[in-house]
C-alpha atoms as a PDB file:
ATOM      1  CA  UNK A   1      34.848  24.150  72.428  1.00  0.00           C
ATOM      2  CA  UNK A   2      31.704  21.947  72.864  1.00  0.00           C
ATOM      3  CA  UNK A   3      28.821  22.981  72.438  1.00  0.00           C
ATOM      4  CA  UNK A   4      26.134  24.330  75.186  1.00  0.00           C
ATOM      5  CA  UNK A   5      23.797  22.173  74.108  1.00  0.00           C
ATOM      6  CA  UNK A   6      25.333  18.726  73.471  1.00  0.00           C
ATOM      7  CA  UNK A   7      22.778  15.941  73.670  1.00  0.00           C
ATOM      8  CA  UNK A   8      23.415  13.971  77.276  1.00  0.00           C
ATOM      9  CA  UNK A   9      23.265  10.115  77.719  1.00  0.00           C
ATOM     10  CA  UNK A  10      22.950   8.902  81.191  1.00  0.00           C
ATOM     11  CA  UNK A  11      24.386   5.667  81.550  1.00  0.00           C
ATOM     12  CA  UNK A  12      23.421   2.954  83.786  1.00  0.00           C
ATOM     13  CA  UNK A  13      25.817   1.744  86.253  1.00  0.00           C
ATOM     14  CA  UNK A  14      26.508  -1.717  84.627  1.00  0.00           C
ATOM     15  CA  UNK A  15      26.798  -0.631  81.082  1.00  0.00           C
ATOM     16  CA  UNK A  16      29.667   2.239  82.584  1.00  0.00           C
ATOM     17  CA  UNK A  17      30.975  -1.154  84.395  1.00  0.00           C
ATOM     18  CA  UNK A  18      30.989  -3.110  81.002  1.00  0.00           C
ATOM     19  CA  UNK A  19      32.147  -0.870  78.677  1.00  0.00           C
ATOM     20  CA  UNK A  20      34.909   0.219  80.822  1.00  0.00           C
ATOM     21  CA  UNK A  21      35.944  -3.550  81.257  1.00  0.00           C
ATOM     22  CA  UNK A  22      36.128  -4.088  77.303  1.00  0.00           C
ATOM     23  CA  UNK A  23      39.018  -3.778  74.844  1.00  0.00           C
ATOM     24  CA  UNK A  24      38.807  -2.157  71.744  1.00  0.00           C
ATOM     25  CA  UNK A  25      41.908  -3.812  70.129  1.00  0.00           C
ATOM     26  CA  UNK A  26      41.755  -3.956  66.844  1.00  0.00           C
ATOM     27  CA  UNK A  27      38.207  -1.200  66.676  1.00  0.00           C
ATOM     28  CA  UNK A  28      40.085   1.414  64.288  1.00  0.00           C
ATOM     29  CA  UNK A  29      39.587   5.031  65.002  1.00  0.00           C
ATOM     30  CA  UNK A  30      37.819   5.836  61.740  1.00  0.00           C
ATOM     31  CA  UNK A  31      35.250   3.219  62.443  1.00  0.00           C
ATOM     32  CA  UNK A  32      33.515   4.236  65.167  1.00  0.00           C
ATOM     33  CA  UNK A  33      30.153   5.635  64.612  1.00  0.00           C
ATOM     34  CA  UNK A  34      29.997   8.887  66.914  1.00  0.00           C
ATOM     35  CA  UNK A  35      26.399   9.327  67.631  1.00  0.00           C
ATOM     36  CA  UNK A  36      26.953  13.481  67.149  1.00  0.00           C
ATOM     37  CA  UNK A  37      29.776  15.721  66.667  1.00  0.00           C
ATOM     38  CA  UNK A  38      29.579  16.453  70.387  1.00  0.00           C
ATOM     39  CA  UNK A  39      28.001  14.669  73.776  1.00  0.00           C
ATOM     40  CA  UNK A  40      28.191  14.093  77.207  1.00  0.00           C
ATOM     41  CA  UNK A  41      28.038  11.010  78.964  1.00  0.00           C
ATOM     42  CA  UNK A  42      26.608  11.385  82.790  1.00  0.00           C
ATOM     43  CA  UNK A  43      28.312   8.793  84.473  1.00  0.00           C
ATOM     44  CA  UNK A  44      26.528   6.458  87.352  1.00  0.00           C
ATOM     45  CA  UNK A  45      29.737   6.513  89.550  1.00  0.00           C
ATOM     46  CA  UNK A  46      32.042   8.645  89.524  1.00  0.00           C
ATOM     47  CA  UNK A  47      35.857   8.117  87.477  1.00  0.00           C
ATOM     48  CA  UNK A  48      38.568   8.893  90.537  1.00  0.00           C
ATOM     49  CA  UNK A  49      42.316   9.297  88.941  1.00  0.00           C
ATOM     50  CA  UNK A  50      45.570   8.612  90.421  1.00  0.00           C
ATOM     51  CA  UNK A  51      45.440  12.431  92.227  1.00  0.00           C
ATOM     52  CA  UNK A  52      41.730  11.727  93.388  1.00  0.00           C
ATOM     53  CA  UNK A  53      40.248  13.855  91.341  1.00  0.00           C
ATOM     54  CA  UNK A  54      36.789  12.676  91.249  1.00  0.00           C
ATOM     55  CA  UNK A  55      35.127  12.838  87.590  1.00  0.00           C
ATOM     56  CA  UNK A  56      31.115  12.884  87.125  1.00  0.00           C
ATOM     57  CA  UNK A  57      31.100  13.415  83.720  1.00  0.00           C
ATOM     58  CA  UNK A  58      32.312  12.833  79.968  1.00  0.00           C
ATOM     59  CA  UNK A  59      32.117  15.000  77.337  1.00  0.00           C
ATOM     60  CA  UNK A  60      33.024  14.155  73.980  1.00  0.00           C
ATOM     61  CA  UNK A  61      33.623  17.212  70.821  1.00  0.00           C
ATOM     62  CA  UNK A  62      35.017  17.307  67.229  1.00  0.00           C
ATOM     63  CA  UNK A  63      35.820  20.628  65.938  1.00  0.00           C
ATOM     64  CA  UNK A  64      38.140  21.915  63.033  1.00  0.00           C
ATOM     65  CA  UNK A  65      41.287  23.374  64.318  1.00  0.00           C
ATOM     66  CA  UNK A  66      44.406  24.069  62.715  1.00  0.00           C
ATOM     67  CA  UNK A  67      47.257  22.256  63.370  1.00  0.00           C
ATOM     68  CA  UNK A  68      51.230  22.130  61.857  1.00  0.00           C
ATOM     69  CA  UNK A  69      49.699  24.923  59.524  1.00  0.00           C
ATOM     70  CA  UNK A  70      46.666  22.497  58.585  1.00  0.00           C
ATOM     71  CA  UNK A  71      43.257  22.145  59.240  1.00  0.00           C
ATOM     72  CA  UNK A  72      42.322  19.316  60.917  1.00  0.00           C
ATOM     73  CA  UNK A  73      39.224  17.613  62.431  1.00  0.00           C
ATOM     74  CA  UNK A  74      40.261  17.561  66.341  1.00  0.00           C
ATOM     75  CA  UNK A  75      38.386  15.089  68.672  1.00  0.00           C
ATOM     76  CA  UNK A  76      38.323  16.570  72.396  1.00  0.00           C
ATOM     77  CA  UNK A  77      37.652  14.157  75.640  1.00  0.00           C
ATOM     78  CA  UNK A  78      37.050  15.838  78.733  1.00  0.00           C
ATOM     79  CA  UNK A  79      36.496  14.517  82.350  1.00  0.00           C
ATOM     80  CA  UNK A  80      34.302  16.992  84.341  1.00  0.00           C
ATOM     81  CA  UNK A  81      35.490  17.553  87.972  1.00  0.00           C
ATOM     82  CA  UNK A  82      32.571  15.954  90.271  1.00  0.00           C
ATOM     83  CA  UNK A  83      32.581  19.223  92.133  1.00  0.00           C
ATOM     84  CA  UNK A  84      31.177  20.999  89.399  1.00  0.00           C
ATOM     85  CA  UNK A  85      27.798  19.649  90.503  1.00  0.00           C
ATOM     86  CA  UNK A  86      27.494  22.653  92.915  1.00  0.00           C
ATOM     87  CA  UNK A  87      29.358  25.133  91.476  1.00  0.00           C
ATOM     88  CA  UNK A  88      27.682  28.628  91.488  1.00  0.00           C
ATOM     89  CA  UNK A  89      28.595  30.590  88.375  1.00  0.00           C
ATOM     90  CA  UNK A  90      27.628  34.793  88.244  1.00  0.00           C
ATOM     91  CA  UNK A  91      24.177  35.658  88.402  1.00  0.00           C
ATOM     92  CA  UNK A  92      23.423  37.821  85.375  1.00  0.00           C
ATOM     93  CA  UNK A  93      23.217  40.785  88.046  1.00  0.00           C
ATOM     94  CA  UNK A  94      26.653  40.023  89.033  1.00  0.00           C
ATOM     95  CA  UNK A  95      27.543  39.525  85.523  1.00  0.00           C
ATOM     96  CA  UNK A  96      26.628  42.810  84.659  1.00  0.00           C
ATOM     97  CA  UNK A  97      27.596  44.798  87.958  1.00  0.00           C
ATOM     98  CA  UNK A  98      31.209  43.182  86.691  1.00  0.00           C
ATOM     99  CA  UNK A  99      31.091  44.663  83.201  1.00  0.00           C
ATOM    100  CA  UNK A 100      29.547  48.175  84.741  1.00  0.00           C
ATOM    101  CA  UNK A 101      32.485  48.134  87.092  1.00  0.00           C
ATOM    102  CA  UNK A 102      34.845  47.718  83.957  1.00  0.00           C
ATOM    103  CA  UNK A 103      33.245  50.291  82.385  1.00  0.00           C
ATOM    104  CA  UNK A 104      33.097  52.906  84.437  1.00  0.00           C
ATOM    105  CA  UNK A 105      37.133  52.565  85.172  1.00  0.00           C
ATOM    106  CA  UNK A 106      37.153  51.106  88.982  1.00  0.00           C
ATOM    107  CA  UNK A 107      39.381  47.830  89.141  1.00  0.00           C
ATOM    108  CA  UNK A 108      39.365  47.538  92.105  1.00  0.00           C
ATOM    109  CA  UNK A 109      35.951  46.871  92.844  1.00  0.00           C
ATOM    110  CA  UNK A 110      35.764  44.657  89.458  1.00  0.00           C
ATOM    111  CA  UNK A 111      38.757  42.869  90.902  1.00  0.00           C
ATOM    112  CA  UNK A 112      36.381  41.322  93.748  1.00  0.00           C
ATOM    113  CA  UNK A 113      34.232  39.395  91.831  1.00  0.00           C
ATOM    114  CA  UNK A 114      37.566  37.994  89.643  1.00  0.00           C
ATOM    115  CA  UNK A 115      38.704  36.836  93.238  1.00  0.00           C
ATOM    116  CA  UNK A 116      35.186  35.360  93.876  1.00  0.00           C
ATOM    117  CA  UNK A 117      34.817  33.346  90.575  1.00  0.00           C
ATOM    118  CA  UNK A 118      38.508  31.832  91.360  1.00  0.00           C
ATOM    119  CA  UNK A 119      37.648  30.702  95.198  1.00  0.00           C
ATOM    120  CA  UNK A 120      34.443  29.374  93.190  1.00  0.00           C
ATOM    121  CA  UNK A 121      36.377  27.445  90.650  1.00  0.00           C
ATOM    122  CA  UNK A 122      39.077  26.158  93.353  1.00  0.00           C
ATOM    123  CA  UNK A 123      40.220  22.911  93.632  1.00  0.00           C
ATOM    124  CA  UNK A 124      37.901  21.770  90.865  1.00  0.00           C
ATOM    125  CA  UNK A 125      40.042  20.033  87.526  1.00  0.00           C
ATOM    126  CA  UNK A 126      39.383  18.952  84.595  1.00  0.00           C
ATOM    127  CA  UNK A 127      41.342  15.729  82.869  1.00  0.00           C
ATOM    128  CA  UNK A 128      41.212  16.392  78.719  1.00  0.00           C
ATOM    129  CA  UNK A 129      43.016  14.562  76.203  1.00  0.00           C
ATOM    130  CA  UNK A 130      42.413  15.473  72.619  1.00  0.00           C
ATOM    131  CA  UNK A 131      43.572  14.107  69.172  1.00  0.00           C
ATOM    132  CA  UNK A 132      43.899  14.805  65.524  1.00  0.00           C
ATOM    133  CA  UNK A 133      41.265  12.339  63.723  1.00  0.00           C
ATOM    134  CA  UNK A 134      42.448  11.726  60.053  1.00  0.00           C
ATOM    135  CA  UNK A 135      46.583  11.259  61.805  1.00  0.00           C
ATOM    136  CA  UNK A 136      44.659   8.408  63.611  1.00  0.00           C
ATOM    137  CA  UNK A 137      42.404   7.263  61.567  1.00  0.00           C
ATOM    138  CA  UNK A 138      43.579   3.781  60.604  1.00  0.00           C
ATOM    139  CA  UNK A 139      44.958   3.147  64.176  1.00  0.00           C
ATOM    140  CA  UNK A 140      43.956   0.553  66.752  1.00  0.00           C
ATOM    141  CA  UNK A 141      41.649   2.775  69.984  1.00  0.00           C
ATOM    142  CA  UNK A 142      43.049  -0.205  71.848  1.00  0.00           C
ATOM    143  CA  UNK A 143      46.563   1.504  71.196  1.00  0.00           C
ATOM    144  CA  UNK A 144      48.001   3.557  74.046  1.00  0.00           C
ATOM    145  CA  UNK A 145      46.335   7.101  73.914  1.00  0.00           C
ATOM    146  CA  UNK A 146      49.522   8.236  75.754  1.00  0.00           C
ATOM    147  CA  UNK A 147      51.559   6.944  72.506  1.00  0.00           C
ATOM    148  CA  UNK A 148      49.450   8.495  70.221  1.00  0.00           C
ATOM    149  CA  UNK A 149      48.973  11.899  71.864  1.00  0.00           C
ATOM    150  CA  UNK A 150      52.829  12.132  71.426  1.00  0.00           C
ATOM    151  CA  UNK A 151      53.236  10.877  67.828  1.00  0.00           C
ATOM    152  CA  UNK A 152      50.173  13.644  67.293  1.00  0.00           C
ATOM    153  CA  UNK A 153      51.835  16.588  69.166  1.00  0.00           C
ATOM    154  CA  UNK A 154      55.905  15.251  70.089  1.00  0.00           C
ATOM    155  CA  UNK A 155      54.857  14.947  73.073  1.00  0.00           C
ATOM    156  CA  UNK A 156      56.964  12.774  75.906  1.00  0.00           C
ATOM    157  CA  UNK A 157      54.245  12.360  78.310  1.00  0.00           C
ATOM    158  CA  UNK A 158      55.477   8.269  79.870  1.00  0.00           C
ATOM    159  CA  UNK A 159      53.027   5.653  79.784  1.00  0.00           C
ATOM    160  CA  UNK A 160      50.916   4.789  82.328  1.00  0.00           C
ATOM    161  CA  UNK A 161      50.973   8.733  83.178  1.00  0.00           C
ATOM    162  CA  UNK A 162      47.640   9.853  82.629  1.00  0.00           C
ATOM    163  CA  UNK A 163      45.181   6.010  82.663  1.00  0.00           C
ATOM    164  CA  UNK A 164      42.611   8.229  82.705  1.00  0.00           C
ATOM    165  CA  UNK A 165      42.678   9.237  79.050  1.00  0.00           C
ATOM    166  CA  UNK A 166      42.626   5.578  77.870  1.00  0.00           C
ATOM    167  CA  UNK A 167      39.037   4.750  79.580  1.00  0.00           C
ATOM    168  CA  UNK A 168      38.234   8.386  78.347  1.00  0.00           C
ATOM    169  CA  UNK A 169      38.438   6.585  74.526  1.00  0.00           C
ATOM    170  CA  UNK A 170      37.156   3.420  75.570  1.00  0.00           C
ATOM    171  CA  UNK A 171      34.301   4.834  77.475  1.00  0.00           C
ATOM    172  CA  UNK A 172      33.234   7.295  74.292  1.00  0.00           C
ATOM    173  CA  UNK A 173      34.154   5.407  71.566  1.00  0.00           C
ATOM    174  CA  UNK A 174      32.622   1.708  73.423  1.00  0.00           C
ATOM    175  CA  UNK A 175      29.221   3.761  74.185  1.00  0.00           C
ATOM    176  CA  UNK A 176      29.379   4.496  70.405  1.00  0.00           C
ATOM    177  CA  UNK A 177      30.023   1.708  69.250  1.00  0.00           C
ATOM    178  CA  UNK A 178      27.091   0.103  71.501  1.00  0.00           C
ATOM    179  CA  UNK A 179      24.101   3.049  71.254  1.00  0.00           C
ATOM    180  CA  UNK A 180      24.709   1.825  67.427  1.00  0.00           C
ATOM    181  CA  UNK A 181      24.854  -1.892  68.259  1.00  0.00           C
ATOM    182  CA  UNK A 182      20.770  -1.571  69.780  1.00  0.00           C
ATOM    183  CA  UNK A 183      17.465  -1.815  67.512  1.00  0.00           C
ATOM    184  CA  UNK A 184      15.493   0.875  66.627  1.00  0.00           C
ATOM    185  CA  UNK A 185      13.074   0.891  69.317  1.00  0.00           C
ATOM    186  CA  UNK A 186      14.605  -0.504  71.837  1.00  0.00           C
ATOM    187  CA  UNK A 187      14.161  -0.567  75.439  1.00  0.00           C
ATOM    188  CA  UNK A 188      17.663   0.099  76.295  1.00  0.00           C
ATOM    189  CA  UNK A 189      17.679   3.503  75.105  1.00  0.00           C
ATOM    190  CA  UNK A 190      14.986   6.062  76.412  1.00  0.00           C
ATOM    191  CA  UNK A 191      13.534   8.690  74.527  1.00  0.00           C
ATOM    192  CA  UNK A 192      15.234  12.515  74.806  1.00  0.00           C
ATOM    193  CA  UNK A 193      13.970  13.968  78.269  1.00  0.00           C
ATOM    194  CA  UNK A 194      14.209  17.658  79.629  1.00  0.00           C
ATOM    195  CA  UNK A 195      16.424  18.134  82.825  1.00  0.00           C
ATOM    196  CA  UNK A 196      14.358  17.801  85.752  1.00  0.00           C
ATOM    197  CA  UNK A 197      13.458  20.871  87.853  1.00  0.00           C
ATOM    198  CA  UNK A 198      16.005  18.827  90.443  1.00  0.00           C
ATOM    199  CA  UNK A 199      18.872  19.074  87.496  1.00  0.00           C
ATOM    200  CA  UNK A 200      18.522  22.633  86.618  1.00  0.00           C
ATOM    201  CA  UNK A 201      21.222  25.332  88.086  1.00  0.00           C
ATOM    202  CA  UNK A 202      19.911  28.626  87.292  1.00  0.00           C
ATOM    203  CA  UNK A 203      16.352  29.104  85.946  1.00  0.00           C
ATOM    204  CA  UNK A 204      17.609  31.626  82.880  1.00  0.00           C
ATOM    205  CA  UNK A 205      20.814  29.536  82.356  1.00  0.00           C
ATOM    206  CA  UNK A 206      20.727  28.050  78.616  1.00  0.00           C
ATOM    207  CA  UNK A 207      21.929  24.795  79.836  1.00  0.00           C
ATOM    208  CA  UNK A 208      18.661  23.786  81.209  1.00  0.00           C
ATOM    209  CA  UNK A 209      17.101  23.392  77.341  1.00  0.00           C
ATOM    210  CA  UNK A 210      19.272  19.774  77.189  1.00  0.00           C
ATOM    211  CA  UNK A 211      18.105  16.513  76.803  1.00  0.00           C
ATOM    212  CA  UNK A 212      18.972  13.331  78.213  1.00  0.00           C
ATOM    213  CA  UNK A 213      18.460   9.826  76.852  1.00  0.00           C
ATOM    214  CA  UNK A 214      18.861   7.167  79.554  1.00  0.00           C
ATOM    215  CA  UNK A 215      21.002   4.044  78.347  1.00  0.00           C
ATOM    216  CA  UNK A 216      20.834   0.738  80.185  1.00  0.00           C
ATOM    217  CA  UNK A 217      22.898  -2.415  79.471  1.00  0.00           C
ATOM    218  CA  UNK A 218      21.487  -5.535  77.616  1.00  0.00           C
ATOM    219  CA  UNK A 219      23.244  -7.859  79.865  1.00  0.00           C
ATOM    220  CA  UNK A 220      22.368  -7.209  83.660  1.00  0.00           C
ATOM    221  CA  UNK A 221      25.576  -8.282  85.855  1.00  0.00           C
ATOM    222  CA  UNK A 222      24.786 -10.612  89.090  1.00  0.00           C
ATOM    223  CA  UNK A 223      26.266  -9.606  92.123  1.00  0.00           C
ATOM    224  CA  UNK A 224      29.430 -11.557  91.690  1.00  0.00           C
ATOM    225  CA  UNK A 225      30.203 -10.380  88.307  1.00  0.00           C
ATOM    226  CA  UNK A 226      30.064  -6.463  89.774  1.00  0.00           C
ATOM    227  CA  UNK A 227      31.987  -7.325  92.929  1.00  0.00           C
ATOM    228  CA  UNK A 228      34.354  -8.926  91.129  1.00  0.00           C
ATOM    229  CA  UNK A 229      34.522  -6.187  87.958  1.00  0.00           C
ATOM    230  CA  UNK A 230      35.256  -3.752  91.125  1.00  0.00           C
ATOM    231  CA  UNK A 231      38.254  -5.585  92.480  1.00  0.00           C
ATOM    232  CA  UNK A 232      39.392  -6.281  88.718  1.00  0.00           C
ATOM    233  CA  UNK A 233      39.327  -2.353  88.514  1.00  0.00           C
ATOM    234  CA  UNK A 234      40.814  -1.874  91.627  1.00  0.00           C
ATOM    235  CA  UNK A 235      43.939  -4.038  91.898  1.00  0.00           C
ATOM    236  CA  UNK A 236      44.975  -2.923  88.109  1.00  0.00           C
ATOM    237  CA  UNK A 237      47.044  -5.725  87.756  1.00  0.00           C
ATOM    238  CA  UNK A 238      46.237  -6.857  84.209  1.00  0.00           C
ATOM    239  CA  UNK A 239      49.238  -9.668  84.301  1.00  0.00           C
ATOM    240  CA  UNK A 240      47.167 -11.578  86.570  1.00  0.00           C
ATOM    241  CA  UNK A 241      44.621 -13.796  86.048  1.00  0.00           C
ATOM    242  CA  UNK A 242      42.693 -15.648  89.430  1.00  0.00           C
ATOM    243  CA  UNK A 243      41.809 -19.398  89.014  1.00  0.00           C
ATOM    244  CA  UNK A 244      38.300 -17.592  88.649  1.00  0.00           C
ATOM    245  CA  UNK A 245      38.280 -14.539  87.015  1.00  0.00           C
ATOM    246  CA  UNK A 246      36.482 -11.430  85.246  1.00  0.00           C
ATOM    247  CA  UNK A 247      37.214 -11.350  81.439  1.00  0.00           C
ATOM    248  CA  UNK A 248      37.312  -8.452  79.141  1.00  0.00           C
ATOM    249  CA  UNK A 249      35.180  -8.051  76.770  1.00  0.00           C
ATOM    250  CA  UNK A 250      35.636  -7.045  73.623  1.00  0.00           C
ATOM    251  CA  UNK A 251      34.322  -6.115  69.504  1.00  0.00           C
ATOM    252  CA  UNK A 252      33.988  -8.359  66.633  1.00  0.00           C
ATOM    253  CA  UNK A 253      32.771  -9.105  63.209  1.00  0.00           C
ATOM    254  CA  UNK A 254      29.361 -10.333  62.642  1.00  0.00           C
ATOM    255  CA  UNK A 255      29.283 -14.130  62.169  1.00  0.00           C
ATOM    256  CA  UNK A 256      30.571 -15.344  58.514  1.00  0.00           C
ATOM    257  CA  UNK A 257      32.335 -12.094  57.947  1.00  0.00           C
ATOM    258  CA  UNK A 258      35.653 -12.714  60.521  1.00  0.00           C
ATOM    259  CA  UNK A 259      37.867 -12.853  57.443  1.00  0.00           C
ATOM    260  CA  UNK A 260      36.926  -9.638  56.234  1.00  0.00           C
ATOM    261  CA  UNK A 261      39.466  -7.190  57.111  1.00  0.00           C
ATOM    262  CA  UNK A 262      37.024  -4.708  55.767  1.00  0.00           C
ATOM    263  CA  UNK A 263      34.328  -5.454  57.366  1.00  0.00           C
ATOM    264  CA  UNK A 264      33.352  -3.438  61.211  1.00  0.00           C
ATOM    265  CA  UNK A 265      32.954  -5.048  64.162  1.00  0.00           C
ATOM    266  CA  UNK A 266      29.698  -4.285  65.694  1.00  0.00           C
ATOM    267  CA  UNK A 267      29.531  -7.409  67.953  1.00  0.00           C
ATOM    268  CA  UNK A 268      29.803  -6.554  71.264  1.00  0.00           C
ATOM    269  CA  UNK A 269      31.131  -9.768  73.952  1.00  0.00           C
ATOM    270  CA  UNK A 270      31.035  -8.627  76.882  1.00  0.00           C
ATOM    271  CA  UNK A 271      33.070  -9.086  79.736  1.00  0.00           C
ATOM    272  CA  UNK A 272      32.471 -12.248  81.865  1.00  0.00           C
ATOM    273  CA  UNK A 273      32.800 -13.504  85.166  1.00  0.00           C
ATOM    274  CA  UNK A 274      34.838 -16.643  83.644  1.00  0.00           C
ATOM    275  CA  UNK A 275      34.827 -20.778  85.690  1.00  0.00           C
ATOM    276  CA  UNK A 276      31.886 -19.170  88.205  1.00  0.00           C
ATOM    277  CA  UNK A 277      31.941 -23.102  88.980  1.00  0.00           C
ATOM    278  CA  UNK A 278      35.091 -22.695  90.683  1.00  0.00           C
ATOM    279  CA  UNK A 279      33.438 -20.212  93.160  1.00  0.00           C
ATOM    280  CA  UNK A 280      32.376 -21.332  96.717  1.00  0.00           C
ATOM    281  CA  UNK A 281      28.685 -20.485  97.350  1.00  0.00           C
ATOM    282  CA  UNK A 282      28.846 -16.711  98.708  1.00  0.00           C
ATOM    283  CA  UNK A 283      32.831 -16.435  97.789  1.00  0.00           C
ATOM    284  CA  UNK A 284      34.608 -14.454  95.470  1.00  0.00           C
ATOM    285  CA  UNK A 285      37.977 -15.183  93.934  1.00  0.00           C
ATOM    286  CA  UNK A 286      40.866 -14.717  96.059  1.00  0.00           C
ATOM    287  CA  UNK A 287      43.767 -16.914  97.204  1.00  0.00           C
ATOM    288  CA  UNK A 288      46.368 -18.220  95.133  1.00  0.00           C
ATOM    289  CA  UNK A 289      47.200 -16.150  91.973  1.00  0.00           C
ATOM    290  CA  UNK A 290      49.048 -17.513  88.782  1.00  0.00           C
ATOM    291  CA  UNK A 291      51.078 -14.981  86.563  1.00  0.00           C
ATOM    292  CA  UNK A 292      49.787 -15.637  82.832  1.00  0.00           C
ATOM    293  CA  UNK A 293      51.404 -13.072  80.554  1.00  0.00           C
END
């Protein structure tokens, strides 16, 4: 379970863009600095997955948990159904009229608010994809996280089943890796906020004592880099490459230590809109395509 009060970075639209545009071959699992034990990551647009399930939010949570008969540090990645934004849970009156009901032997009546928390809750899902730590420790996060999840658990989920749980991992782990990349004191990173009134569900609720730290990009895209990051996303044809094209990014060593196996890569390149020259003025790439891999 994550916790109720898991700190909450908001992420600006082109460092979601980035970030999800930016491999983490060759990032190890055991090397990436998790700013807490658990947070949430508010997206600026929304994750949709292959059912059109639309996803608002990331949460991120290592627990102990026992596993095979051992006990194990388990990392949890949730996606947060978009829906949930206006979901109504029980008053505390209702709350309490429930457990009353309970009480006092009537089922029937207690049975009505069951059947009113379930129209409540349908249609909304909930993507999660969770993974034994120290089993993946030493493992590339650019690996498949449908190929681990069955070496972790025998699994025989197919690849390519689930994409969402691989930009789950490069979403958390790349913000990580990132939030740690910044100065101390810099302007990318806001200081921990209350919700506003605007954010807050129920007045008595817990939830509303979170914080939020805004987190912007370094590097602000143009308007052709986030047009074409969008179609890039879109078309997910990866064995393509356009005579122009967006680039991935991607992590690597700080300069003079590239031979160091040892040593973490903390240099963030970021993905590019690569031969912009080739663009007409107002254009973006289209036409001919070449196969490349």
């Amino acid at each position: 379970m994550v916790p109720a009060l898991s700190p909450g970075y908001h992420l600006d639209r082109d460092l979601q863009v980035l970030l999800g545009q930016t491999s983490l071959d060759g990032v190890s699992w055991d090397a990436v600095p998790w700013p807490h034990d658990s947070f949430v990551i508010l997206l600026a647009e929304p994750i949709i997955d292959a059912l059109g399930h639309a996803y608002s939010c990331l949460m991120f949570g290592a627990e102990k948990r026992t596993l095979n008969g051992k006990v194990v540090k388990m990392a949890y990645f949730r996606l947060l159904d978009a829906r949930l934004e206006g979901f109504q849970p029980l008053r505390s009156p209702e709350a309490a009229k429930w457990e009353r009901l309970i009480a006092q032997g009537r089922p029937d009546q207690a049975a009505k608010f069951g059947n009113e928390w379930q129209r409540r809750l349908e249609g909304i899902f909930m993507s999660q994809y969770l993974l034994p730590l120290e089993e993946v420790a030493g493992a590339s996060l650019g690996t498949s996280a449908t190929l681990l999840a069955n070496q972790a658990f025998g699994g025989s989920h197919q690849e390519g089943e689930r994409p969402e749980w691989d930009y789950m991992v490069r979403l958390a782990a790349g913000f990580s890796l990132y939030l740690a990349s910044l100065p101390p004191g810099s302007s990318h990173r806001s200081e921990w906020s209350p919700l506003s009134k605007s954010q807050r569900l129920d007045p008595r609720a817990i939830t509303n004592a979170a914080q939020v730290c805004l987190v912007s990009s370094v590097y602000r895209m143009s308007v052709e880099e986030r047009q074409v990051a969008d179609e890039h996303v879109a078309s997910q044809k990866p064995s393509y490459e356009l005579c122009a094209h967006f680039r991935r990014g991607h992590w690597r060593r700080p300069p003079g230590k590239g031979d160091d196996q040892t040593a973490a890569k903390t240099i963030w390149v970021r993905p590019t809109l690569v031969r912009r020259d080739r663009l007409l003025p107002g254009t973006l790439p289209g036409g001919n395509e070449t196969i490349v891999g």
